[in-house]
Protein backbone atom coordinates (compact mmCIF):
# COMPACT_ATOMS: atom_id res chain seq x y z
CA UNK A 1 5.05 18.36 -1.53
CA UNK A 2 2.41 17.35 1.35
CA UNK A 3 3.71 18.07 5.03
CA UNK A 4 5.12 14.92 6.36
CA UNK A 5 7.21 13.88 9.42
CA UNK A 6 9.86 11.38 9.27
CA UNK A 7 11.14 9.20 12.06
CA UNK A 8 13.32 5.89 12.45
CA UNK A 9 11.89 5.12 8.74
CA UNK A 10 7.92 5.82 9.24
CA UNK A 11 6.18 8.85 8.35
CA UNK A 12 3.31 10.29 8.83
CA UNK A 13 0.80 13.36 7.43
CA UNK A 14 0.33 16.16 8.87
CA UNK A 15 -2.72 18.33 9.61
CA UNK A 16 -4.35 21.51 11.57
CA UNK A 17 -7.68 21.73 12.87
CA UNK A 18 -8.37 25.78 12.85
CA UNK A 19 -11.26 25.32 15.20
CA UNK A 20 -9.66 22.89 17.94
CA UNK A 21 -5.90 24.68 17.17
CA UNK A 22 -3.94 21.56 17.14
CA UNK A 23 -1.80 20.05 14.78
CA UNK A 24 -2.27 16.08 14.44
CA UNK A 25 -0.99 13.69 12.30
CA UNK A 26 -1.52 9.74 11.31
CA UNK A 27 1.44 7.28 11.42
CA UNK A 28 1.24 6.10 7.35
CA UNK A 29 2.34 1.99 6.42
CA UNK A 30 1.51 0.43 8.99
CA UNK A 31 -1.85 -1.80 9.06
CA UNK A 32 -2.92 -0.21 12.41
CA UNK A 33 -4.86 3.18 13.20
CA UNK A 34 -2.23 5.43 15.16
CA UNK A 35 -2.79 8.73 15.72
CA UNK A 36 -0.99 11.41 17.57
CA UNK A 37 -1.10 15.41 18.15
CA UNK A 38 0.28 18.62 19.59
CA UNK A 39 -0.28 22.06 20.27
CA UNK A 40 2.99 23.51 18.37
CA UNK A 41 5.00 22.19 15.99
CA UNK A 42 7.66 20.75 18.78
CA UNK A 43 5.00 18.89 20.53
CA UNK A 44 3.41 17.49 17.27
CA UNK A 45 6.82 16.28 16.53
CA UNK A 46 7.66 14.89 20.01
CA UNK A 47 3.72 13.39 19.85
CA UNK A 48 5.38 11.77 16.65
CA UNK A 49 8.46 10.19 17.61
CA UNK A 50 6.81 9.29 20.81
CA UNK A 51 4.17 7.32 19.17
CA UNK A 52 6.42 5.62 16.91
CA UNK A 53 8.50 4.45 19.74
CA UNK A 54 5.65 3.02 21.61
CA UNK A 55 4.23 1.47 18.30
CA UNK A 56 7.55 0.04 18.15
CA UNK A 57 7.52 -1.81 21.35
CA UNK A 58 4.00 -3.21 21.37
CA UNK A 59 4.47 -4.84 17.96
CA UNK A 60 7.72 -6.13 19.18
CA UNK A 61 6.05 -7.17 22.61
CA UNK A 62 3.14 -9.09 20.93
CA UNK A 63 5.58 -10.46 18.03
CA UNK A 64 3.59 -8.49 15.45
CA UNK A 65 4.92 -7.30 12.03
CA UNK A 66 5.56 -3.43 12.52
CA UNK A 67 5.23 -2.52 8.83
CA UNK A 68 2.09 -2.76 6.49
CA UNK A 69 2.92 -5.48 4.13
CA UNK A 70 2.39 -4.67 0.64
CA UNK A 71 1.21 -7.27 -2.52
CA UNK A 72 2.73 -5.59 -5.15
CA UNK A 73 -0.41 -4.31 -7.21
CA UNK A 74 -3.07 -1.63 -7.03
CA UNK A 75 -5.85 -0.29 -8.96
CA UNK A 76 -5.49 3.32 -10.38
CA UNK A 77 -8.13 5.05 -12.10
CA UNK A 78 -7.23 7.33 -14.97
CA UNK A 79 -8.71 9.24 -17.63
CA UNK A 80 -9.85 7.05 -20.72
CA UNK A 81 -7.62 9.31 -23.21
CA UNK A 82 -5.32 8.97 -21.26
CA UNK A 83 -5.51 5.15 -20.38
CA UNK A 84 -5.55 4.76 -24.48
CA UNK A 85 -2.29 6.92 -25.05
CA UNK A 86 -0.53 4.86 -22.30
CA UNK A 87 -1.37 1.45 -24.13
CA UNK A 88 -0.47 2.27 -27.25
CA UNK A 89 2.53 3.69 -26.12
CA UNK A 90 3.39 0.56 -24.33
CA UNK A 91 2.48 -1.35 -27.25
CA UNK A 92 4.69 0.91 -29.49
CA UNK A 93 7.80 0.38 -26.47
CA UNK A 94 6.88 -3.52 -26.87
CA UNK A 95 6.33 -3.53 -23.25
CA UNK A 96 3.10 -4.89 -21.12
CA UNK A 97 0.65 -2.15 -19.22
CA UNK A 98 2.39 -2.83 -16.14
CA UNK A 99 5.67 -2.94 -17.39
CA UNK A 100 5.36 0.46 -18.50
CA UNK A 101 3.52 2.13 -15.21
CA UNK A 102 6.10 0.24 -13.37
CA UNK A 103 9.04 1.85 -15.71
CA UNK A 104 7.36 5.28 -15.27
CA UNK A 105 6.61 5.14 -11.72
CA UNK A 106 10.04 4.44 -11.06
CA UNK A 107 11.57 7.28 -13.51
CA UNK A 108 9.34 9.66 -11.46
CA UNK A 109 10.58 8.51 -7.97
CA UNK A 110 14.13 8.92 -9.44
CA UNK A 111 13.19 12.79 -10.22
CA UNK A 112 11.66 13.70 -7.24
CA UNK A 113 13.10 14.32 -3.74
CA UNK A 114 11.36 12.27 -1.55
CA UNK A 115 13.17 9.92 1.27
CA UNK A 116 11.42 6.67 1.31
């Protein structure tokens, strides 16, 4: 699993730059570009919270939404095989395309740990 942070809710990636030796991450669903970094681990983290906190307020301050708001679809690109198995095993489970990506998306985020 990718290094993440999690705080109030919101998380964010994580990343080192070898050259500049600092850790810095990127707040992640949210429609606006926030960035934040540190030069250990504790200060990444406290650059984390911190910036979620002040995110917080100016949203709340200019009446803005604070989460990215999501339609509901999005394009993925597989494998032609593999888009070919998927429909006909669809077909074969009398569902739709998106019926079954939505079925199997949800089975995997039942198997794996991840707090969302």
């Amino acid at each position: 699993m990718k290094d993440v942070l999690i705080y109030k809710d919101y998380i964010s990636s994580v990343h080192f730059n070898a050259e500049d030796e600092v850790f810095y991450g990127k707040i992640e669903g949210i429609d606006d570009l926030v960035l934040f970094e540190g030069n250990t681990v504790g200060e990444l983290k406290q650059a984390f919270e911190d910036s979620i906190d002040d995110y917080i307020q100016t949203c709340k301050k200019y009446n803005k939404d604070i989460e990215k708001s999501y339609k509901g679809s999005f394009n993925v690109r597989i494998n032609p095989d593999l888009h070919k198995k998927v429909t006909r095993a669809a077909i074969k489970m009398g569902l739709s395309l998106n019926q079954f990506m939505q079925k199997a998306v949800e089975d995997e985020l039942n198997h794996i740990e991840v707090r969302i």
